[in-house]
PDB file of N, CA and C in Angstrom:
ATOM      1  N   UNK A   1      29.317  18.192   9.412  1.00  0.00           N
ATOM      2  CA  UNK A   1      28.877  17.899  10.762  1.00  0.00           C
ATOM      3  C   UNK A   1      27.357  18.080  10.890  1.00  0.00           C
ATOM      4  N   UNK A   2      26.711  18.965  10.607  1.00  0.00           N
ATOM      5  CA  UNK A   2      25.425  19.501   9.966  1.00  0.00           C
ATOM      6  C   UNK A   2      24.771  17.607   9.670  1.00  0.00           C
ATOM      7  N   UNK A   3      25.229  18.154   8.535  1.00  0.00           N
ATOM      8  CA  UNK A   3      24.363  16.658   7.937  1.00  0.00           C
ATOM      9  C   UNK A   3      24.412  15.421   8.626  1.00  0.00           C
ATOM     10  N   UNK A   4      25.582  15.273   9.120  1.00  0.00           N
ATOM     11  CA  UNK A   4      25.544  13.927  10.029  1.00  0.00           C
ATOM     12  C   UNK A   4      24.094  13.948  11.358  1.00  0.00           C
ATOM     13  N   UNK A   5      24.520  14.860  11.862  1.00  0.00           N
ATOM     14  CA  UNK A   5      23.550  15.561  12.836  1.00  0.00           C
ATOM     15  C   UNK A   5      22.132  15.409  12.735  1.00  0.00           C
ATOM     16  N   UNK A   6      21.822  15.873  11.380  1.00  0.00           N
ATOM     17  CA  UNK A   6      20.502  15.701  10.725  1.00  0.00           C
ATOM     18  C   UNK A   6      20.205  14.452  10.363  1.00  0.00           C
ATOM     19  N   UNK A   7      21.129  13.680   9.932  1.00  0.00           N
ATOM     20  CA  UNK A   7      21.021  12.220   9.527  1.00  0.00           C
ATOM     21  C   UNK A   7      20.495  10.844  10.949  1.00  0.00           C
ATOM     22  N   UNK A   8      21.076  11.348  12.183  1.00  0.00           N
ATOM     23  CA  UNK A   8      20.837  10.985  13.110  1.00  0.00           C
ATOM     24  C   UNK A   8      19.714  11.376  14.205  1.00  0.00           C
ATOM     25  N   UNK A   9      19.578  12.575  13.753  1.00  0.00           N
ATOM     26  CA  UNK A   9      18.075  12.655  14.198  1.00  0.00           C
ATOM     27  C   UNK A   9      16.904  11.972  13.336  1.00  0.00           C
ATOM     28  N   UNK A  10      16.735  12.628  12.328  1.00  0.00           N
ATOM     29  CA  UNK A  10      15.547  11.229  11.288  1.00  0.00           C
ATOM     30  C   UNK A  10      16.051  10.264  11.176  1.00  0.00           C
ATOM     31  N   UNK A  11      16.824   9.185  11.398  1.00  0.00           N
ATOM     32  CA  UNK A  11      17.104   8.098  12.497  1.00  0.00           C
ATOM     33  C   UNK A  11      16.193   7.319  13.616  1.00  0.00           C
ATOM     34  N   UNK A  12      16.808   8.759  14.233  1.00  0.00           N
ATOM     35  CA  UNK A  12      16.336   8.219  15.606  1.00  0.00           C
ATOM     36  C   UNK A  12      14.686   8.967  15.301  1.00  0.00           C
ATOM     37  N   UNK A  13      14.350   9.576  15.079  1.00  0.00           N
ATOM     38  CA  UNK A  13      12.756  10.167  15.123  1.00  0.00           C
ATOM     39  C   UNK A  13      12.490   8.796  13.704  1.00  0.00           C
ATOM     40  N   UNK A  14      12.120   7.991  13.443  1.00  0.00           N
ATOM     41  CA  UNK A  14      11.835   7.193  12.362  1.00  0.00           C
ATOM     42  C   UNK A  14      11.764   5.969  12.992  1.00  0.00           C
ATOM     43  N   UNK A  15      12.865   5.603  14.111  1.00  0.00           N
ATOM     44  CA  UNK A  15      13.239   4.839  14.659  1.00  0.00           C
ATOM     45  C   UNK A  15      11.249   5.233  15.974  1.00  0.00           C
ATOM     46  N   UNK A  16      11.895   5.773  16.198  1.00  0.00           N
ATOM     47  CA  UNK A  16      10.514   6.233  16.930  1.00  0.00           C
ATOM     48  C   UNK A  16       9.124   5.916  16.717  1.00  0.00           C
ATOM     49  N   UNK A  17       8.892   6.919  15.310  1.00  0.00           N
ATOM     50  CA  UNK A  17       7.864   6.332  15.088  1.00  0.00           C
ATOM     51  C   UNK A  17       7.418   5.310  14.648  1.00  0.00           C
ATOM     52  N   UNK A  18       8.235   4.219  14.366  1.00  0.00           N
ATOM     53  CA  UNK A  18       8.316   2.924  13.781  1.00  0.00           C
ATOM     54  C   UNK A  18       8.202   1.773  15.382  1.00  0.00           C
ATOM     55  N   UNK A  19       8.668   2.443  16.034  1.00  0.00           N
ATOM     56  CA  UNK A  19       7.991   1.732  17.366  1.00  0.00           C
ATOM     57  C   UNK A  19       6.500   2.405  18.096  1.00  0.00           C
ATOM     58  N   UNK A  20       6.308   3.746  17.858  1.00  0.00           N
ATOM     59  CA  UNK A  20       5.020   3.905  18.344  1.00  0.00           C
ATOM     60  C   UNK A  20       4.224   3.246  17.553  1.00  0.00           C
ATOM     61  N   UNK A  21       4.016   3.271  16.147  1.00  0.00           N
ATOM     62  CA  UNK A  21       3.163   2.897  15.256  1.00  0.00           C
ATOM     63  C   UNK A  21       2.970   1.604  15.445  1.00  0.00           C
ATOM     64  N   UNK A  22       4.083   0.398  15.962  1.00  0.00           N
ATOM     65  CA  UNK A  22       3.599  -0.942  15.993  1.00  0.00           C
ATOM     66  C   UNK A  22       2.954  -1.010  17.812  1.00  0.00           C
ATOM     67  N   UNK A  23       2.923   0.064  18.332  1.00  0.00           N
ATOM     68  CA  UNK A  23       2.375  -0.004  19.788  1.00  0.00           C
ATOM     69  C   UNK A  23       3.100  -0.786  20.929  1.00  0.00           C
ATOM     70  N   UNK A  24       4.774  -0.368  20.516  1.00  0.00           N
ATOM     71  CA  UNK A  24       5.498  -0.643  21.713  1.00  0.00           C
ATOM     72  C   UNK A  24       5.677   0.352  22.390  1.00  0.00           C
ATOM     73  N   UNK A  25       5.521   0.870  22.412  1.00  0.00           N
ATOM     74  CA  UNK A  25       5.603   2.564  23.528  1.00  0.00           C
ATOM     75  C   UNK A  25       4.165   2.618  24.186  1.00  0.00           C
ATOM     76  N   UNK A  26       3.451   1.423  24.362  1.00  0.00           N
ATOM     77  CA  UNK A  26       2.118   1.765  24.887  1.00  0.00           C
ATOM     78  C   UNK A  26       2.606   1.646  26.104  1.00  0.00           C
ATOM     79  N   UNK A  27       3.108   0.570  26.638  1.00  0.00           N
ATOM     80  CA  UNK A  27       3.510   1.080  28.423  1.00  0.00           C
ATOM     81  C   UNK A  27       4.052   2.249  28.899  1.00  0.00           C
ATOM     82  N   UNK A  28       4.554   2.991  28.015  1.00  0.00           N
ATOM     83  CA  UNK A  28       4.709   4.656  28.001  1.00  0.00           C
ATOM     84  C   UNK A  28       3.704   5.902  28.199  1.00  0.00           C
ATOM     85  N   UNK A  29       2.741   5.042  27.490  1.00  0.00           N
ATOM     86  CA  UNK A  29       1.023   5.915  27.632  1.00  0.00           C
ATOM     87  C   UNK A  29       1.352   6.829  25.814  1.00  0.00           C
ATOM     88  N   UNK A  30       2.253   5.895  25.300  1.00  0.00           N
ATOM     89  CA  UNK A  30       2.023   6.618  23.988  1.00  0.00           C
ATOM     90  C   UNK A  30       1.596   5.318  22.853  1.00  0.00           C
ATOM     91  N   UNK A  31       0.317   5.258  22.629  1.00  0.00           N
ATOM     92  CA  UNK A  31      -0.421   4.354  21.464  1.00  0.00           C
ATOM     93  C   UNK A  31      -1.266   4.912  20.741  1.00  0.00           C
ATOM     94  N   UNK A  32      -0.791   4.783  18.974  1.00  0.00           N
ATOM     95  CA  UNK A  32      -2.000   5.279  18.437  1.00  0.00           C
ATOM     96  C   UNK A  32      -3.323   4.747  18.458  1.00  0.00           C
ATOM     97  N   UNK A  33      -4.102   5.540  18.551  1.00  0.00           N
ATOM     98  CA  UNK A  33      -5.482   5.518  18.603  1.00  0.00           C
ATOM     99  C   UNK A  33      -6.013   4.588  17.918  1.00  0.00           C
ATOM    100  N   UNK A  34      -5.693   3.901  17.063  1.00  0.00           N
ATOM    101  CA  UNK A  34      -6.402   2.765  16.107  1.00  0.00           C
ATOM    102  C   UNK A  34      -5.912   1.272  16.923  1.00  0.00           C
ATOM    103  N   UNK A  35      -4.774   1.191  17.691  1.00  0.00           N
ATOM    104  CA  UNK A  35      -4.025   0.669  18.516  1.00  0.00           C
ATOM    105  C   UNK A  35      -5.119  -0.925  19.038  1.00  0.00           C
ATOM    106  N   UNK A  36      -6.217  -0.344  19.669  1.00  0.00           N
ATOM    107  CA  UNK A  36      -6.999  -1.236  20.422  1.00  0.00           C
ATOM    108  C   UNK A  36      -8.305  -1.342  19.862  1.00  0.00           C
ATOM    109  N   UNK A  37      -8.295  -1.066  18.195  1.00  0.00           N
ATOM    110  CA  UNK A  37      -9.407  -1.358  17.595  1.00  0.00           C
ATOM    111  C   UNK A  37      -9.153  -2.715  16.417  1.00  0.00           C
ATOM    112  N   UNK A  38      -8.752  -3.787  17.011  1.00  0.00           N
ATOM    113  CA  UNK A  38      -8.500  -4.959  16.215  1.00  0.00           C
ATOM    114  C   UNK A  38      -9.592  -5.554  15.520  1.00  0.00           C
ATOM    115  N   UNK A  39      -9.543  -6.347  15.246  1.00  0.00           N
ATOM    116  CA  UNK A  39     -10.553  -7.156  14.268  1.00  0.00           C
ATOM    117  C   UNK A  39     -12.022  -7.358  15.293  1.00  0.00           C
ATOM    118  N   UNK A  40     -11.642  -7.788  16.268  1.00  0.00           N
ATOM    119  CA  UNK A  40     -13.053  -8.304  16.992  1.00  0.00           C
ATOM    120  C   UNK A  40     -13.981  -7.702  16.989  1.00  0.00           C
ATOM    121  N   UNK A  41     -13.713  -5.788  17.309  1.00  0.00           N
ATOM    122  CA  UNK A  41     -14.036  -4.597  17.999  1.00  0.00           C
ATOM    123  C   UNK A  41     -14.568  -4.197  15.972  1.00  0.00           C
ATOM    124  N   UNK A  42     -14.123  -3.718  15.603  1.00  0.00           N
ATOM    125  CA  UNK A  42     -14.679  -4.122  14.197  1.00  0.00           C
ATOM    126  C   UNK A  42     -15.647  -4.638  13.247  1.00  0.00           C
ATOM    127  N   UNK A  43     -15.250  -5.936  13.569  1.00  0.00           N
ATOM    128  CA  UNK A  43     -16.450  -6.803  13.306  1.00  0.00           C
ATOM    129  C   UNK A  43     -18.069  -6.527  13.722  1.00  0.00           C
ATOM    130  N   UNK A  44     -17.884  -6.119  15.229  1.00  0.00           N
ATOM    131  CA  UNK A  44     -18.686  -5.618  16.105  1.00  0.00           C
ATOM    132  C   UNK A  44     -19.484  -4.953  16.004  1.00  0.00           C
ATOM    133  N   UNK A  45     -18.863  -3.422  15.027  1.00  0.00           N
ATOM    134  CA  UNK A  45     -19.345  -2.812  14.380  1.00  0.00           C
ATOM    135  C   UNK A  45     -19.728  -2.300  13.198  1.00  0.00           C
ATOM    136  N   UNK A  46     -19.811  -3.307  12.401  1.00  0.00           N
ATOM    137  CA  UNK A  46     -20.408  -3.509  11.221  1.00  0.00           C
ATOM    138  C   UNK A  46     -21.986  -3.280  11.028  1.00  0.00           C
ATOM    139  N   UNK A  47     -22.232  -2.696  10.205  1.00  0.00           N
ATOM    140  CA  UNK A  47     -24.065  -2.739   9.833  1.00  0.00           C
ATOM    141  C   UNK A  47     -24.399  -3.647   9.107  1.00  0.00           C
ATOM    142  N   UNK A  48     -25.088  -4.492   9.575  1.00  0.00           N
ATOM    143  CA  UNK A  48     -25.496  -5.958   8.295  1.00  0.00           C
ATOM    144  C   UNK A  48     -24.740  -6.393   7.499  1.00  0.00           C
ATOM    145  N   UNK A  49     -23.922  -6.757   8.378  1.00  0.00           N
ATOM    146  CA  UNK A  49     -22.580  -7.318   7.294  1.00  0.00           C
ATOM    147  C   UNK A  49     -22.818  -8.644   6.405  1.00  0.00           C
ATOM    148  N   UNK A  50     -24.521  -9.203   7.019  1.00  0.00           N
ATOM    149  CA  UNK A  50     -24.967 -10.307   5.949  1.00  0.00           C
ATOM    150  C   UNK A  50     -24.985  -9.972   4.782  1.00  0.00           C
ATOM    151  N   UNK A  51     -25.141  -8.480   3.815  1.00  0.00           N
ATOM    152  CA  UNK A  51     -25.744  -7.791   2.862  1.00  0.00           C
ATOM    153  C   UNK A  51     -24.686  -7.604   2.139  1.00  0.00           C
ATOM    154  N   UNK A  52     -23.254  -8.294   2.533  1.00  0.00           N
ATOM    155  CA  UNK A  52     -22.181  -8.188   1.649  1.00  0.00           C
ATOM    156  C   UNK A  52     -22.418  -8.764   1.040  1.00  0.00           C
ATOM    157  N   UNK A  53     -21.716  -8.811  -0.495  1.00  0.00           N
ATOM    158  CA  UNK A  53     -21.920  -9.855  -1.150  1.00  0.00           C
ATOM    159  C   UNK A  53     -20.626  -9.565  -2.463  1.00  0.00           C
ATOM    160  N   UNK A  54     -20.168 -10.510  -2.835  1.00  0.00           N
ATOM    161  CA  UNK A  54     -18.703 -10.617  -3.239  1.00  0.00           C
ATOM    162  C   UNK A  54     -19.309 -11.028  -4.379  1.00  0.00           C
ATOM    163  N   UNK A  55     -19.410 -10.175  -5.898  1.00  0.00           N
ATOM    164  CA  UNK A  55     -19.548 -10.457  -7.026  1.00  0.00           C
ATOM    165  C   UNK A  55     -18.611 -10.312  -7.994  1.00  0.00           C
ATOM    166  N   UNK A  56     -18.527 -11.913  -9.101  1.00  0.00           N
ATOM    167  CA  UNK A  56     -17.530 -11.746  -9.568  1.00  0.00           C
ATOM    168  C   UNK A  56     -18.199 -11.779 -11.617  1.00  0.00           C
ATOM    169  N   UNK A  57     -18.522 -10.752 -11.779  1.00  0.00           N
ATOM    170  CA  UNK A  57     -19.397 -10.265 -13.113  1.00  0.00           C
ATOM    171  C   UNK A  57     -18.691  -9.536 -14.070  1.00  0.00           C
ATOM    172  N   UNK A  58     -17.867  -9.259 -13.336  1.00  0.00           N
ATOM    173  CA  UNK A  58     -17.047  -7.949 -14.061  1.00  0.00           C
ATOM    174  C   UNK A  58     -16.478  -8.635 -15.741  1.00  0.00           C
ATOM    175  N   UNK A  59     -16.836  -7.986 -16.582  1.00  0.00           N
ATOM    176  CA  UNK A  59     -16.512  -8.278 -18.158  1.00  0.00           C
ATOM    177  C   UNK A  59     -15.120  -8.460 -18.122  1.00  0.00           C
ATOM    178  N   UNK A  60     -14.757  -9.492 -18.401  1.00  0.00           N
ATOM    179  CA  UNK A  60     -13.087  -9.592 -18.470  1.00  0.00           C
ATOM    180  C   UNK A  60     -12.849  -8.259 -19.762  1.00  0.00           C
ATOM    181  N   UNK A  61     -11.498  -7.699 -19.971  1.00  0.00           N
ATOM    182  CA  UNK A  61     -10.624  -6.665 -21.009  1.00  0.00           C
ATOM    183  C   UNK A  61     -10.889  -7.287 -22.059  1.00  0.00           C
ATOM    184  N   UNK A  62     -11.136  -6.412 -23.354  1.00  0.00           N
ATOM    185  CA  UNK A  62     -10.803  -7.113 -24.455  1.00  0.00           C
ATOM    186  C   UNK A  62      -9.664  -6.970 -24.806  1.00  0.00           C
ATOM    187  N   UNK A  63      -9.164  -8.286 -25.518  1.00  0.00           N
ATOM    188  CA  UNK A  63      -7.392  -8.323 -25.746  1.00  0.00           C
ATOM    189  C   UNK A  63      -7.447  -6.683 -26.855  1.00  0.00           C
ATOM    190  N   UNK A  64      -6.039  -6.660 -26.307  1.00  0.00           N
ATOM    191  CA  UNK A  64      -5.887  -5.273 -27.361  1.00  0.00           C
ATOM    192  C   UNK A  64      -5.353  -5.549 -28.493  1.00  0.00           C
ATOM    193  N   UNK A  65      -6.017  -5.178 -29.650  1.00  0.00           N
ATOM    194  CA  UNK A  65      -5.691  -5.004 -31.225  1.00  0.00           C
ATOM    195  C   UNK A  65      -3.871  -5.433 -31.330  1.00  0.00           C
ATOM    196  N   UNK A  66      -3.809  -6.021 -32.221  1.00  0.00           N
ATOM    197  CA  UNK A  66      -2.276  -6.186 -32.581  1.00  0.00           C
ATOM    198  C   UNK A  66      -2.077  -5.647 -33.640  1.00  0.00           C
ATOM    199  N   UNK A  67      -0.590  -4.721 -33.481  1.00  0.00           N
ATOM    200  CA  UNK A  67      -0.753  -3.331 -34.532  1.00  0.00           C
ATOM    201  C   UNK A  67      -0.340  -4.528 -35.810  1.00  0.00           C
ATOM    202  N   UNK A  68      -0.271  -3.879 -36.994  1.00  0.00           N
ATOM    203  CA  UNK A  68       0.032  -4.492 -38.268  1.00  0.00           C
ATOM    204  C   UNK A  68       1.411  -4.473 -38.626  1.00  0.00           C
ATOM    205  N   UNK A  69       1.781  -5.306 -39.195  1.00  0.00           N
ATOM    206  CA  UNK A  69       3.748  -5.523 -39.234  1.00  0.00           C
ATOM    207  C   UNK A  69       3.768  -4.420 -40.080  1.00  0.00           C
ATOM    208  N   UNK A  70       4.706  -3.972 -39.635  1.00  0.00           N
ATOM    209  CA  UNK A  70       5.641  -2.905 -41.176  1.00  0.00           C
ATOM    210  C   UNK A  70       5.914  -2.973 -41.961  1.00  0.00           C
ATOM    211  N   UNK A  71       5.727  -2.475 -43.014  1.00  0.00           N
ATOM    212  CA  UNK A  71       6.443  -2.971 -44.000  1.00  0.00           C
ATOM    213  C   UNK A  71       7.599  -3.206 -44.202  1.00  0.00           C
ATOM    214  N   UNK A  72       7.971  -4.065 -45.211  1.00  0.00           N
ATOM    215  CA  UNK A  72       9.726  -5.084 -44.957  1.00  0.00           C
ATOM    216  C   UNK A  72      10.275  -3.585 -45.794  1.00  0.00           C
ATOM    217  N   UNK A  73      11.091  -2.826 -45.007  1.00  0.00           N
ATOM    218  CA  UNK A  73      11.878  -2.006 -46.025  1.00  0.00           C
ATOM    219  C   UNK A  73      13.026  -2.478 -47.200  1.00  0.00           C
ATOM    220  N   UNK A  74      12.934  -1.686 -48.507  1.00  0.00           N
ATOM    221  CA  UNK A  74      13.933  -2.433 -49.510  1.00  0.00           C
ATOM    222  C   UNK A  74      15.084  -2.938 -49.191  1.00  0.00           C
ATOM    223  N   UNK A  75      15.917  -3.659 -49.317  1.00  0.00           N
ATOM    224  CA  UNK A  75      17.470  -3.418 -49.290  1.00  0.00           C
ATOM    225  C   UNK A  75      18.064  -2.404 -49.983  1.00  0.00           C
ATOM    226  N   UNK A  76      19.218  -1.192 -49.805  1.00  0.00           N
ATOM    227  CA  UNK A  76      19.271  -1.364 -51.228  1.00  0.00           C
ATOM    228  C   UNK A  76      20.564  -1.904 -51.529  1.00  0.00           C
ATOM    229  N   UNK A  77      20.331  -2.000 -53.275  1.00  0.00           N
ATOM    230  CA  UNK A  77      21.144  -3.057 -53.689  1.00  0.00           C
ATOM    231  C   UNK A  77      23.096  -1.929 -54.095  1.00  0.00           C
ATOM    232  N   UNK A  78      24.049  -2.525 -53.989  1.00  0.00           N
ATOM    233  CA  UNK A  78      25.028  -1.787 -53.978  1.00  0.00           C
ATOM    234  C   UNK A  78      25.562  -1.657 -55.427  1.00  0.00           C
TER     235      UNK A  78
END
């Protein structure tokens, strides 16, 4: 009975925070704080975001060594 109990509360508390977190409980007065900081508001605040610059230099991996076959062990003969 215990466990059921427990099973239905982290449930329902999961259930919870899985709706605060997408900000349906904001007509409640419960939204997280990141809630009303979307892309626009963001953007907004960027410092010289001209000065990005997306470089693609990076040394590709060198293929890795291929070990050496084994040697063919004897048969032996019967």
């Amino acid at each position: 009975m215990k466990l059921r109990l427990l099973f239905v509360v982290l449930l329902l508390a999961n259930a919870g925070y899985f709706l605060w977190a997408r900000g349906d409980l904001a007509g409640f007065g419960l939204a997280p704080a990141g809630l009303n900081e979307r892309e626009p508001q963001r953007l907004a605040r960027q410092i010289r975001p001209e000065w990005l610059q997306i470089r693609n230099d990076a040394k590709p991996a060198a293929p890795a060594p291929t070990p050496a076959p084994a040697a063919a062990a004897p048969t032996p003969s019967p």
